[in-house]
PDB file of N, CA and C in Angstrom:
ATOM      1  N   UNK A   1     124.523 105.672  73.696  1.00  0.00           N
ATOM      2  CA  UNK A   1     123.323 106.237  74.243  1.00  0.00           C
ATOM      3  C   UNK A   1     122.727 107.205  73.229  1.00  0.00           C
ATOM      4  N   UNK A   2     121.533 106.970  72.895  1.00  0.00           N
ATOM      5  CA  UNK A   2     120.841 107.896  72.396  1.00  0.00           C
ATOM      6  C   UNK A   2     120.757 109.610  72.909  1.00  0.00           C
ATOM      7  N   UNK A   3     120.812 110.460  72.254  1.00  0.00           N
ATOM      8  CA  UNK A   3     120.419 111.533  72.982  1.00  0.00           C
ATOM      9  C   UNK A   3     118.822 112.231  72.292  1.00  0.00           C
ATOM     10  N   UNK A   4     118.161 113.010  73.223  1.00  0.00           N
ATOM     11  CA  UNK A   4     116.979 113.228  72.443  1.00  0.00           C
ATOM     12  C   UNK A   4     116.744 114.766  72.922  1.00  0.00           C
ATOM     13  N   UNK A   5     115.983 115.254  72.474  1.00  0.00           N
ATOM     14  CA  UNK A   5     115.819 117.209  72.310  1.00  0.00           C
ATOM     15  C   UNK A   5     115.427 117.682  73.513  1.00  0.00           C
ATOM     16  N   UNK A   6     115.311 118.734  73.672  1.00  0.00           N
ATOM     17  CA  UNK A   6     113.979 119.257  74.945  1.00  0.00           C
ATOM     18  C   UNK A   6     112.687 119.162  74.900  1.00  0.00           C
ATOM     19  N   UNK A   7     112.370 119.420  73.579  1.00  0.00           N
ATOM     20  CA  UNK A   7     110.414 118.678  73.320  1.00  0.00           C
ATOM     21  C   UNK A   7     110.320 117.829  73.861  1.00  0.00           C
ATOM     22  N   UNK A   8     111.376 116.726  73.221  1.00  0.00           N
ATOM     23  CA  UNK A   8     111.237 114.934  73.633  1.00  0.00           C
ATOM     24  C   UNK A   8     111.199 114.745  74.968  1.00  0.00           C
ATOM     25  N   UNK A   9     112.051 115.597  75.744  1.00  0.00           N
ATOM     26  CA  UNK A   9     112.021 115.707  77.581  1.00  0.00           C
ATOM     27  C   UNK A   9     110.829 116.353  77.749  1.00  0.00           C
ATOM     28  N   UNK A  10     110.026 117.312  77.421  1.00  0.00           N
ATOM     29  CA  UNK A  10     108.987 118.241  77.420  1.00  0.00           C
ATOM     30  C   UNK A  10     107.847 117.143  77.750  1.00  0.00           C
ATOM     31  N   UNK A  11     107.724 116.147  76.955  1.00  0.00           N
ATOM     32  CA  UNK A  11     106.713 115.143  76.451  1.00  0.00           C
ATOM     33  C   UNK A  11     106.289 114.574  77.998  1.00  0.00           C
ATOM     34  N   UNK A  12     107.589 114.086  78.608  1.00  0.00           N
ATOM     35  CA  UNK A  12     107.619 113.064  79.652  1.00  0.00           C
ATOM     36  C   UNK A  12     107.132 113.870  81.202  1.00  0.00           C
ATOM     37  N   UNK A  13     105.211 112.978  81.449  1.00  0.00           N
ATOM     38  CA  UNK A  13     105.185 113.993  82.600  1.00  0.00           C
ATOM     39  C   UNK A  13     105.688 112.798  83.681  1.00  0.00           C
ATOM     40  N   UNK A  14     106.726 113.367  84.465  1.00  0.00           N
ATOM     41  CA  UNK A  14     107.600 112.697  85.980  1.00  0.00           C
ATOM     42  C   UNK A  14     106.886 113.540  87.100  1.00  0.00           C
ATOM     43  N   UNK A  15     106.110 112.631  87.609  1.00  0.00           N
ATOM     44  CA  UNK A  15     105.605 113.545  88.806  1.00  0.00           C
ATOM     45  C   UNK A  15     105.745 112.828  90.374  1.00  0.00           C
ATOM     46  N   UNK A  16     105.692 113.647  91.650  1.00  0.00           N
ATOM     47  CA  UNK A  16     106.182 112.867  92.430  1.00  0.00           C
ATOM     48  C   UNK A  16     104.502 112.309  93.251  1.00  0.00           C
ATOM     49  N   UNK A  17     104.598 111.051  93.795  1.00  0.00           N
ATOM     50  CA  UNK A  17     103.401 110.963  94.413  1.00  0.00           C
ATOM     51  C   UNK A  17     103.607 109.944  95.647  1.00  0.00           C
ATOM     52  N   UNK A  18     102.522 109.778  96.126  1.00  0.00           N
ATOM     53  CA  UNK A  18     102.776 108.978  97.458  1.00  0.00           C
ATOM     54  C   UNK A  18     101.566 107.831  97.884  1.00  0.00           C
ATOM     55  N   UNK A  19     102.792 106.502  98.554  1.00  0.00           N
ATOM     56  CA  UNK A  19     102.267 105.359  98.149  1.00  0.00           C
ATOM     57  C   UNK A  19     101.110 105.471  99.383  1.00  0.00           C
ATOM     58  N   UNK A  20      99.698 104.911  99.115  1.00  0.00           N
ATOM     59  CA  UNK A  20      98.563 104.505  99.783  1.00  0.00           C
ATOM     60  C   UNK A  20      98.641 103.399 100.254  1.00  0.00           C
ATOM     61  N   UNK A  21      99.033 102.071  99.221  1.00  0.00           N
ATOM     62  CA  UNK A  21      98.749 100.667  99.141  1.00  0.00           C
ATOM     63  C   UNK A  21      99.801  99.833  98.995  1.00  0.00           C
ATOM     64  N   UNK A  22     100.272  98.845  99.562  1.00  0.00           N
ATOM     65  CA  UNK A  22     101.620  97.943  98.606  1.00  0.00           C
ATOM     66  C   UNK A  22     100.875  96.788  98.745  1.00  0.00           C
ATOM     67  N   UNK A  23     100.311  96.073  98.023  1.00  0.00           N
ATOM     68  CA  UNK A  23      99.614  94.130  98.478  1.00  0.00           C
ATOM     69  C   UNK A  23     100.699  93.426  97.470  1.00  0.00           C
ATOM     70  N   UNK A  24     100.685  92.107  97.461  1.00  0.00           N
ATOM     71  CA  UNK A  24     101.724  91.413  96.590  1.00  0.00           C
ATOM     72  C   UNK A  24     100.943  91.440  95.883  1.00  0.00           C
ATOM     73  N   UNK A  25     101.732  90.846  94.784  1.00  0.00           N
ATOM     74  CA  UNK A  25     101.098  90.426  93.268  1.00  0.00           C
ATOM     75  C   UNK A  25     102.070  89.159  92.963  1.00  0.00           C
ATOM     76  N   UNK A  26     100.925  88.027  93.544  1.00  0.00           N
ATOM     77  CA  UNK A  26     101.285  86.589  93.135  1.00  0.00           C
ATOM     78  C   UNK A  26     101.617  86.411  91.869  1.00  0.00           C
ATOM     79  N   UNK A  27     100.490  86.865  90.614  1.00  0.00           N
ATOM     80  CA  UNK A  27     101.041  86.457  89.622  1.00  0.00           C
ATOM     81  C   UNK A  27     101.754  87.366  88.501  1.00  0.00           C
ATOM     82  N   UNK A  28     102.563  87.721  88.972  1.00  0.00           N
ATOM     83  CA  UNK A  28     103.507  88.559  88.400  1.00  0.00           C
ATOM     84  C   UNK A  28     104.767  87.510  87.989  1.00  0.00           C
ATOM     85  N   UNK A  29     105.028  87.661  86.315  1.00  0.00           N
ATOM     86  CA  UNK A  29     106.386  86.787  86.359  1.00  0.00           C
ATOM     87  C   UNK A  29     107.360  87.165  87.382  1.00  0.00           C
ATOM     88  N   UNK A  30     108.063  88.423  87.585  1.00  0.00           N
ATOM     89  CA  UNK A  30     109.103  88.870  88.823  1.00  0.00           C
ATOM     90  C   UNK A  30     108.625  88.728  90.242  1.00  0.00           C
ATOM     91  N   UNK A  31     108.879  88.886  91.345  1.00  0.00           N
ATOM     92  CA  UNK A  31     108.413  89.295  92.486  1.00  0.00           C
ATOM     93  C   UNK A  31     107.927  90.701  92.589  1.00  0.00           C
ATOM     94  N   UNK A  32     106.867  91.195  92.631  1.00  0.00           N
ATOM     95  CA  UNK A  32     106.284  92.565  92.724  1.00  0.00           C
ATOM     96  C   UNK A  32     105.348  92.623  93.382  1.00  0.00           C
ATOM     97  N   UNK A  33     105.721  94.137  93.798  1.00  0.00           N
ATOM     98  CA  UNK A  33     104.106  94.563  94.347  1.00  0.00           C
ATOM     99  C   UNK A  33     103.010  95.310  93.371  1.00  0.00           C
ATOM    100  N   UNK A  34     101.636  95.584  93.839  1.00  0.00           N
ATOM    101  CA  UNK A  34     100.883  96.317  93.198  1.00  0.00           C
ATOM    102  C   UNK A  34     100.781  97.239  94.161  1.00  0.00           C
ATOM    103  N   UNK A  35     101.214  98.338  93.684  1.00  0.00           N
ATOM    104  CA  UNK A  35     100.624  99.888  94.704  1.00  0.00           C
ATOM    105  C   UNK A  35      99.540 100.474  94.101  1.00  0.00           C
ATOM    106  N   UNK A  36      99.252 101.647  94.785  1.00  0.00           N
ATOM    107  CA  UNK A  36      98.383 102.900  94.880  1.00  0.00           C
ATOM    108  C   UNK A  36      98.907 103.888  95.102  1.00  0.00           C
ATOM    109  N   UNK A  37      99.016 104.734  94.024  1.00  0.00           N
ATOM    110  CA  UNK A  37      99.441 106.116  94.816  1.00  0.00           C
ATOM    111  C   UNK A  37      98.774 107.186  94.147  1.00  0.00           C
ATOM    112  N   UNK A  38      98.750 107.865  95.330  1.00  0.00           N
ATOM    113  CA  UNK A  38      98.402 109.439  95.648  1.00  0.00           C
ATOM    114  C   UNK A  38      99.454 110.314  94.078  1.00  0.00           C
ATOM    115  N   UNK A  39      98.538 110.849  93.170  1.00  0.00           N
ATOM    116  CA  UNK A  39      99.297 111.682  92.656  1.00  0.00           C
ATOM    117  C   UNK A  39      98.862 113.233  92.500  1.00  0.00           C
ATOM    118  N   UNK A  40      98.084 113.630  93.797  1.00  0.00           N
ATOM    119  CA  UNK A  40      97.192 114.896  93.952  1.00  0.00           C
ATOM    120  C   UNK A  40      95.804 115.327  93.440  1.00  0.00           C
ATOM    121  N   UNK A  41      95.314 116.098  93.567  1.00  0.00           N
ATOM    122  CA  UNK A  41      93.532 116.248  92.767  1.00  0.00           C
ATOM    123  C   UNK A  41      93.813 116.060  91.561  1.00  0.00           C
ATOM    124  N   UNK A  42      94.871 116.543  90.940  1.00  0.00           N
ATOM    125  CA  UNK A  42      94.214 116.827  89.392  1.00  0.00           C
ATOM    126  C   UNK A  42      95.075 115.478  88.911  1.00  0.00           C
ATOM    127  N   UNK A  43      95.781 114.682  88.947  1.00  0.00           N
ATOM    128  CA  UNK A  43      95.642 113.581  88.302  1.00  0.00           C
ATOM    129  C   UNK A  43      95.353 112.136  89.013  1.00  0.00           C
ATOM    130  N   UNK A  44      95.056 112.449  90.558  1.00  0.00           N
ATOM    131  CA  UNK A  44      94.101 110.974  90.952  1.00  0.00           C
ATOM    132  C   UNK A  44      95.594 110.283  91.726  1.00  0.00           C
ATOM    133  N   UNK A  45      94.395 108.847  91.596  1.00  0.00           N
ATOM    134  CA  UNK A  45      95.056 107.779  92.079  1.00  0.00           C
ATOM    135  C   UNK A  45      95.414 107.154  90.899  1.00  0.00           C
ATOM    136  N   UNK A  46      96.750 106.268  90.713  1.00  0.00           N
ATOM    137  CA  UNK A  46      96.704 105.780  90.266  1.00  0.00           C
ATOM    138  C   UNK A  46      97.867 104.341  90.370  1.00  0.00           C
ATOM    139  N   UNK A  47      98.174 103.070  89.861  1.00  0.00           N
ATOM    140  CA  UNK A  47      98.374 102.058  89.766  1.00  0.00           C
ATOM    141  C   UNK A  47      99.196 101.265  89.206  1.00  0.00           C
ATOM    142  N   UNK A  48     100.057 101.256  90.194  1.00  0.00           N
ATOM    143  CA  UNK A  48     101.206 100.516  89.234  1.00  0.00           C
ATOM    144  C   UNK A  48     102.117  99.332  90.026  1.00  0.00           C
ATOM    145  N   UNK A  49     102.545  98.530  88.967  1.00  0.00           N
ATOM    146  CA  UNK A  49     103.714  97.420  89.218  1.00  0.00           C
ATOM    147  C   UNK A  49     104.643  97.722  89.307  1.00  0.00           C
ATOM    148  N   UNK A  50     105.508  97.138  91.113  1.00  0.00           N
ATOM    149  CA  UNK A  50     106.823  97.424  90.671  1.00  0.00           C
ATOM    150  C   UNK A  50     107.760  96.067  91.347  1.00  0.00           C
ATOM    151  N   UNK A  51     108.434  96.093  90.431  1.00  0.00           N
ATOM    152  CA  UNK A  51     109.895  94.638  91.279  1.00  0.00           C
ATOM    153  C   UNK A  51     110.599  95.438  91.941  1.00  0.00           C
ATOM    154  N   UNK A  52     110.127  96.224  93.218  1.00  0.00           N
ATOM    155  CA  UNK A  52     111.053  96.335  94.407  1.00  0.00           C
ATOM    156  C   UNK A  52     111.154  95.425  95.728  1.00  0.00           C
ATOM    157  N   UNK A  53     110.683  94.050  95.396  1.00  0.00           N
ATOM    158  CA  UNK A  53     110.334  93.614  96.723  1.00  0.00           C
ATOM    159  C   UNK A  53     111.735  93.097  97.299  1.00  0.00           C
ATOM    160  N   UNK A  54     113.153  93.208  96.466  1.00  0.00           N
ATOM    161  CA  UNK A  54     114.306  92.582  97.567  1.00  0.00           C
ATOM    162  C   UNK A  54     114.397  93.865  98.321  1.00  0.00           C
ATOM    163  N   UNK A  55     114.095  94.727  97.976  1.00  0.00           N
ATOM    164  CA  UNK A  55     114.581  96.348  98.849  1.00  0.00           C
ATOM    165  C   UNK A  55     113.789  96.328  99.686  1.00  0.00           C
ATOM    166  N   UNK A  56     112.461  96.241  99.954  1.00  0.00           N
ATOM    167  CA  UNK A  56     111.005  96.918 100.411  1.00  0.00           C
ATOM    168  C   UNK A  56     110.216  95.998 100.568  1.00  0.00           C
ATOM    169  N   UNK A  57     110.029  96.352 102.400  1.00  0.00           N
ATOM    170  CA  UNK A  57     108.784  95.703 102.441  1.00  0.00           C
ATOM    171  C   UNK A  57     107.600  96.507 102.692  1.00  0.00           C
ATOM    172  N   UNK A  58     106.303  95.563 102.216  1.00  0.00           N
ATOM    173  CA  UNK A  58     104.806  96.777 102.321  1.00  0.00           C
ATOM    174  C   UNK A  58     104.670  97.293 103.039  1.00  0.00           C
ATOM    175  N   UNK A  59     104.773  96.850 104.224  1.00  0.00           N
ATOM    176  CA  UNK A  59     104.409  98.152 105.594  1.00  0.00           C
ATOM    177  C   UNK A  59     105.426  99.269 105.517  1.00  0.00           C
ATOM    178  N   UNK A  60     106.848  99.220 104.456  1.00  0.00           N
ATOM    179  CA  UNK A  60     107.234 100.425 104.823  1.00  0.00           C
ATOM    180  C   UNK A  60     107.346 101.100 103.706  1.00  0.00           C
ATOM    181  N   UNK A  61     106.578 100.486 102.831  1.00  0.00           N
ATOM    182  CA  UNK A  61     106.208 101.781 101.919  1.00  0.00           C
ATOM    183  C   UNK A  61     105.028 102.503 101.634  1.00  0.00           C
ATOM    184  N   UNK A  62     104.459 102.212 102.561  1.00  0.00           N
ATOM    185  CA  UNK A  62     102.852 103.045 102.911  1.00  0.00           C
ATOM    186  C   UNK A  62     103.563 104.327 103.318  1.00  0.00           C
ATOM    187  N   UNK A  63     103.062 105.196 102.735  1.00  0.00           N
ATOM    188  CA  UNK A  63     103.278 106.667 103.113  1.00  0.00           C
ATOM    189  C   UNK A  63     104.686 107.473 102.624  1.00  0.00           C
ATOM    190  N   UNK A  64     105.481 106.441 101.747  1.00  0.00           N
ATOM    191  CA  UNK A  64     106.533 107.081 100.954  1.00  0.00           C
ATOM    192  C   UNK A  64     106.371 107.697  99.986  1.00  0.00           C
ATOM    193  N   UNK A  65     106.792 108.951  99.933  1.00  0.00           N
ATOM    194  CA  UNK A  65     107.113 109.518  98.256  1.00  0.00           C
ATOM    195  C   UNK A  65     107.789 108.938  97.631  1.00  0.00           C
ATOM    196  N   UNK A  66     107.372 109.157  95.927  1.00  0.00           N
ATOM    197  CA  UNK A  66     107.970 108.591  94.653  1.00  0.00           C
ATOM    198  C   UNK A  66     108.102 109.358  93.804  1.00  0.00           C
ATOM    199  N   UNK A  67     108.695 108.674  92.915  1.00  0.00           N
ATOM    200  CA  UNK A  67     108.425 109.397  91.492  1.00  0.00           C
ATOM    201  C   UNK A  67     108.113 108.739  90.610  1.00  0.00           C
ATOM    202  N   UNK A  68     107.720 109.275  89.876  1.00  0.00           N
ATOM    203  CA  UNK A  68     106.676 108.301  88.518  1.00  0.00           C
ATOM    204  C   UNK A  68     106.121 108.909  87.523  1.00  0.00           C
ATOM    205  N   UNK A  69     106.765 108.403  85.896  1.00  0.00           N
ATOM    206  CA  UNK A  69     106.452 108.680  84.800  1.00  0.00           C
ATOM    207  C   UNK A  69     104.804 108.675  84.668  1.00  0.00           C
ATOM    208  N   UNK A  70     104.170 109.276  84.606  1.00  0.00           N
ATOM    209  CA  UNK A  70     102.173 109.499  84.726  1.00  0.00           C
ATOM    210  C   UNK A  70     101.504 109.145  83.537  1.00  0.00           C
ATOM    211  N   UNK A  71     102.429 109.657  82.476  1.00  0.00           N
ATOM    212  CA  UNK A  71     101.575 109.905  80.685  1.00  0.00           C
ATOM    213  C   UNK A  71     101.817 108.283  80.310  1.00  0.00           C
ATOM    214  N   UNK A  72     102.105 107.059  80.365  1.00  0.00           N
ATOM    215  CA  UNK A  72     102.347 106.030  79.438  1.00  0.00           C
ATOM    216  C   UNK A  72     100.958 105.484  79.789  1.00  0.00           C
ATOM    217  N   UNK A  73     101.077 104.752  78.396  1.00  0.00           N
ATOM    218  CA  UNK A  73      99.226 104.709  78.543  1.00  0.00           C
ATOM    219  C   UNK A  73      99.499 103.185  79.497  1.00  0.00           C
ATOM    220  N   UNK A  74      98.153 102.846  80.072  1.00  0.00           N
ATOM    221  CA  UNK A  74      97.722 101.623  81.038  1.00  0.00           C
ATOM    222  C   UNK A  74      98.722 100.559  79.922  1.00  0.00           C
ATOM    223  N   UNK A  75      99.392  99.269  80.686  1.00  0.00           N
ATOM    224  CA  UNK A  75     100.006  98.413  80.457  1.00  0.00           C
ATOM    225  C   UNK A  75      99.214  97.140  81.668  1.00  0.00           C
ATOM    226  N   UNK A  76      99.113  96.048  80.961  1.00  0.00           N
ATOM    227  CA  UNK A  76      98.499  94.882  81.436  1.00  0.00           C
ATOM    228  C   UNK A  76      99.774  94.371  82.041  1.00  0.00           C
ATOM    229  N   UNK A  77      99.390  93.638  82.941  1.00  0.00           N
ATOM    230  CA  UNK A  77     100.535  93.093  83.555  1.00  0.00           C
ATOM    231  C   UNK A  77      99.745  91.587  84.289  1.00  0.00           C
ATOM    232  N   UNK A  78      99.740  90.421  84.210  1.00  0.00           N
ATOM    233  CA  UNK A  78      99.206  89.597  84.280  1.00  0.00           C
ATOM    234  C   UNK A  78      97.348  89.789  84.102  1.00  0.00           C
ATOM    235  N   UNK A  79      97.060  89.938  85.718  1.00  0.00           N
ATOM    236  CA  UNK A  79      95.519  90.675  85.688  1.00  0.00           C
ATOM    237  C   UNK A  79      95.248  91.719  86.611  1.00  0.00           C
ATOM    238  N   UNK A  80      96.603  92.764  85.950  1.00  0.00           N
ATOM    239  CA  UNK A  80      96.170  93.906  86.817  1.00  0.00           C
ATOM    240  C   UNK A  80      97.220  95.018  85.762  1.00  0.00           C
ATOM    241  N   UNK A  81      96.290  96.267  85.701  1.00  0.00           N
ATOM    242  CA  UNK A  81      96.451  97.280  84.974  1.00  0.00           C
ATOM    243  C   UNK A  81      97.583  98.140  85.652  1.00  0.00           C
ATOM    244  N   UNK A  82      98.556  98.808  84.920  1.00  0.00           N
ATOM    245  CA  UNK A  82      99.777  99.542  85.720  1.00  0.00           C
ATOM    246  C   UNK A  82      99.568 100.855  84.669  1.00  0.00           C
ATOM    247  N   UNK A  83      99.180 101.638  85.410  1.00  0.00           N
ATOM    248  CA  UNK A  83      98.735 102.752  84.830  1.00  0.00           C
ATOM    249  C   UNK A  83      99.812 103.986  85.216  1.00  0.00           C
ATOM    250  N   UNK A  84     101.375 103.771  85.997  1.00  0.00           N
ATOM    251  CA  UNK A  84     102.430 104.257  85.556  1.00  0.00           C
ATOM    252  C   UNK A  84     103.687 103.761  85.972  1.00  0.00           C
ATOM    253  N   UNK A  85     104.763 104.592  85.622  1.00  0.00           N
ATOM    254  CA  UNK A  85     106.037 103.694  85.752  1.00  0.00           C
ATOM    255  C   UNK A  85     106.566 104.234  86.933  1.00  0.00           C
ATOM    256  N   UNK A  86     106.792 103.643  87.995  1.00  0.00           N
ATOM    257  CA  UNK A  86     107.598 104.481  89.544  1.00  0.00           C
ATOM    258  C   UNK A  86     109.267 103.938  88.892  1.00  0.00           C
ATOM    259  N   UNK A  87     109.821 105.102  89.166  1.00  0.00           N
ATOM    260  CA  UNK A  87     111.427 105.686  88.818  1.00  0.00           C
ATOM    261  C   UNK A  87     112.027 104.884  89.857  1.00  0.00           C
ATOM    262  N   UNK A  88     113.349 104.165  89.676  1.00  0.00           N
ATOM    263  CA  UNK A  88     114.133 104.002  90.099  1.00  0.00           C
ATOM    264  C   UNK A  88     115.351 103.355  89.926  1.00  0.00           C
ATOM    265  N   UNK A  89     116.490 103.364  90.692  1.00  0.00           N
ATOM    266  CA  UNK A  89     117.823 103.097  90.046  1.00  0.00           C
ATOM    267  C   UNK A  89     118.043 101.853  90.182  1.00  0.00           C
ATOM    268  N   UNK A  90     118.071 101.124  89.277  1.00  0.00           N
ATOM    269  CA  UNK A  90     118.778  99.856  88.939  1.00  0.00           C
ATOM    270  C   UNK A  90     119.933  99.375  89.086  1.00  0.00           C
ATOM    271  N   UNK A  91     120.200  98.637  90.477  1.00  0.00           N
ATOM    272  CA  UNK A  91     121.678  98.036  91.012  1.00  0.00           C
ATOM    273  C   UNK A  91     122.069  96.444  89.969  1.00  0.00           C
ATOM    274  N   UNK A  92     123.450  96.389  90.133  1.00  0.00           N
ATOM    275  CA  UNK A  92     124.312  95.554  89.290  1.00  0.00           C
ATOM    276  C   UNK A  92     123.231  94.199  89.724  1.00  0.00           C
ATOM    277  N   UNK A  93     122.515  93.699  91.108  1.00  0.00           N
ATOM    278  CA  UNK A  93     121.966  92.449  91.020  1.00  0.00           C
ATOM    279  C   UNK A  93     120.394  92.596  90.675  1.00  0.00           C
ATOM    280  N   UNK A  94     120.232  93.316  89.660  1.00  0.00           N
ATOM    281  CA  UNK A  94     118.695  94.071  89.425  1.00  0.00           C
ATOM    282  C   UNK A  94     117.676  94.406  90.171  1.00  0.00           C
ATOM    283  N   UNK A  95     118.713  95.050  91.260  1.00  0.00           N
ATOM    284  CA  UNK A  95     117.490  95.295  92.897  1.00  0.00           C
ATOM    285  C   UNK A  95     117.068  96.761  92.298  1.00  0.00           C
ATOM    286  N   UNK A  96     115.969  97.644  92.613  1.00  0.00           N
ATOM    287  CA  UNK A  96     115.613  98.387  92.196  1.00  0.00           C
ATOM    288  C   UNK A  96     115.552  99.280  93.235  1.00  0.00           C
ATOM    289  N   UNK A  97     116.424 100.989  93.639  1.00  0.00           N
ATOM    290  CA  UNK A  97     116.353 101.865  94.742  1.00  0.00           C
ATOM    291  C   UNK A  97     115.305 102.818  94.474  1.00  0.00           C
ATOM    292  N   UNK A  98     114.474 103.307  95.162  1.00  0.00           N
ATOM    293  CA  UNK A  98     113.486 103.808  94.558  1.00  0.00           C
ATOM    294  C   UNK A  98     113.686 105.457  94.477  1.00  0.00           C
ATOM    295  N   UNK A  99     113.573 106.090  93.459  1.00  0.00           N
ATOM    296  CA  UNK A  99     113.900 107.930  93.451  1.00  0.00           C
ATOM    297  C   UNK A  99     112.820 108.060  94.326  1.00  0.00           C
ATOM    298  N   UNK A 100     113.382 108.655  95.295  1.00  0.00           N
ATOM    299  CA  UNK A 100     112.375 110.047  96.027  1.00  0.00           C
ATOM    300  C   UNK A 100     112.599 110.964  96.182  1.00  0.00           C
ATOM    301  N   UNK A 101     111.943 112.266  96.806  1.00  0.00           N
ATOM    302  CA  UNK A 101     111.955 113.372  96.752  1.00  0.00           C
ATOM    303  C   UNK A 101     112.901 113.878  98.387  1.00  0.00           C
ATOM    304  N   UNK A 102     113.836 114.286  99.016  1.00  0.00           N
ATOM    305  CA  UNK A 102     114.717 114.155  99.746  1.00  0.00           C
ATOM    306  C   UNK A 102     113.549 115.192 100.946  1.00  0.00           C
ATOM    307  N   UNK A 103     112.659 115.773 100.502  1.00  0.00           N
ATOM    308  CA  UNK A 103     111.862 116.744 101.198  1.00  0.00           C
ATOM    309  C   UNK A 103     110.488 116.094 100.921  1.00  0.00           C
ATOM    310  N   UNK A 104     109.338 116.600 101.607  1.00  0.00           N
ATOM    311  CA  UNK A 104     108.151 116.577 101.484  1.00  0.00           C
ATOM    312  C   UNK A 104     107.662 117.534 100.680  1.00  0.00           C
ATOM    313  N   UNK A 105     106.930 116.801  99.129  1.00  0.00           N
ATOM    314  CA  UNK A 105     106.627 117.637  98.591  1.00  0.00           C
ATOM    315  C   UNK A 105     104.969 117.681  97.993  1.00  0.00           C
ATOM    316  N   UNK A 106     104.458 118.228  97.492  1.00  0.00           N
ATOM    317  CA  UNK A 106     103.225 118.245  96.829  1.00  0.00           C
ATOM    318  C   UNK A 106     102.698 117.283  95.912  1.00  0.00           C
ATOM    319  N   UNK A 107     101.839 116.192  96.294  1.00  0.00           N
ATOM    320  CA  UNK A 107     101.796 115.323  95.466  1.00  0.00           C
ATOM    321  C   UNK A 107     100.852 115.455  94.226  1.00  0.00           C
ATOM    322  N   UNK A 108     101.801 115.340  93.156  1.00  0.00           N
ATOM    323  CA  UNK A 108     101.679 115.551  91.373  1.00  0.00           C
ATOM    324  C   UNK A 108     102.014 116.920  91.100  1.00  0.00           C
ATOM    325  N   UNK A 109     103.184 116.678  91.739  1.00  0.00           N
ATOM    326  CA  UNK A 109     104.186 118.153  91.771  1.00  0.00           C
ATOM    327  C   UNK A 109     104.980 117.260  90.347  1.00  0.00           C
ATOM    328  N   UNK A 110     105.303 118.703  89.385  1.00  0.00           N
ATOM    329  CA  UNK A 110     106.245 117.870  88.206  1.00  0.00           C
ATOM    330  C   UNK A 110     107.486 117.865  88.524  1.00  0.00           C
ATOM    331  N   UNK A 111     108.338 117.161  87.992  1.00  0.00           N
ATOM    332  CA  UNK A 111     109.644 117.067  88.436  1.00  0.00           C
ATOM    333  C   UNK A 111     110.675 117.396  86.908  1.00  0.00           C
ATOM    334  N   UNK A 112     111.028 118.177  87.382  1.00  0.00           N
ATOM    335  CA  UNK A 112     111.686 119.051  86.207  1.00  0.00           C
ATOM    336  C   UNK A 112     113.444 118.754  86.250  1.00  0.00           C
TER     337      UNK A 112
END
C-alpha cells in the first residue's frame, strides 16, 4: 500500500450528501444507478454513477445520506456525466455497502 502525506489527504474534498434521485442506467457496462444528490447551497446538486444495485433498491435510497469524494473532475460514463464518486466498502463478491453518516448531518458537511 502506498502511503501519502496530510496535504495529499488535505487535497481530497469527502463530503456527506443526500440522495434526491436513483433511476437506472440501462447503459451502463455494470448494473447501476444514476443519482442526484443534495450536497448543500454552496456546492449544489450533483451526479453520479454507482454499481450498488445488488444492495439497493431506488425507492430506498431516496432520502439517504452518503458520502462522496466532490473535487474529481466530471467523468463520462456511457451518456451520462458523474460528477462525483459516492464512498463505499467493497465486499469479497464486489457488492458495494454504502458509507453513511450514523447521524443526521448537514449536507456538504466535510468529512474529516
Amino acid at each position: 500500500m502506498e502511503t501519502i502525506n496530510w496535504p495529499d489527504f488535505e487535497k481530497v474534498e469527502i463530503r456527506a450528501g443526500t440522495i434526491l434521485e436513483a433511476n437506472d442506467f440501462p447503459k451502463a457496462r455494470n448494473p447501476s444507478y444514476q443519482l442526484v444528490i443534495d450536497f448543500g447551497p454552496e456546492l449544489g446538486i450533483k451526479k453520479s454513477s454507482a454499481q450498488i444495485t445488488s444492495l439497493y433498491r431506488k425507492e430506498e435510497l431516496i432520502g439517504k445520506q452518503i458520502v462522496a469524494v466532490v473535487n474529481f473532475p466530471p467523468r463520462q460514463i456511457a451518456n451520462f456525466m458523474s460528477e462525483c464518486l459516492v464512498l463505499g466498502v467493497v465486499g469479497d463478491n464486489k457488492e458495494v455497502t454504502l458509507l453513511q453518516p450514523d447521524k443526521q448531518v448537514i449536507n456538504g458537511q466535510r468529512i474529516a
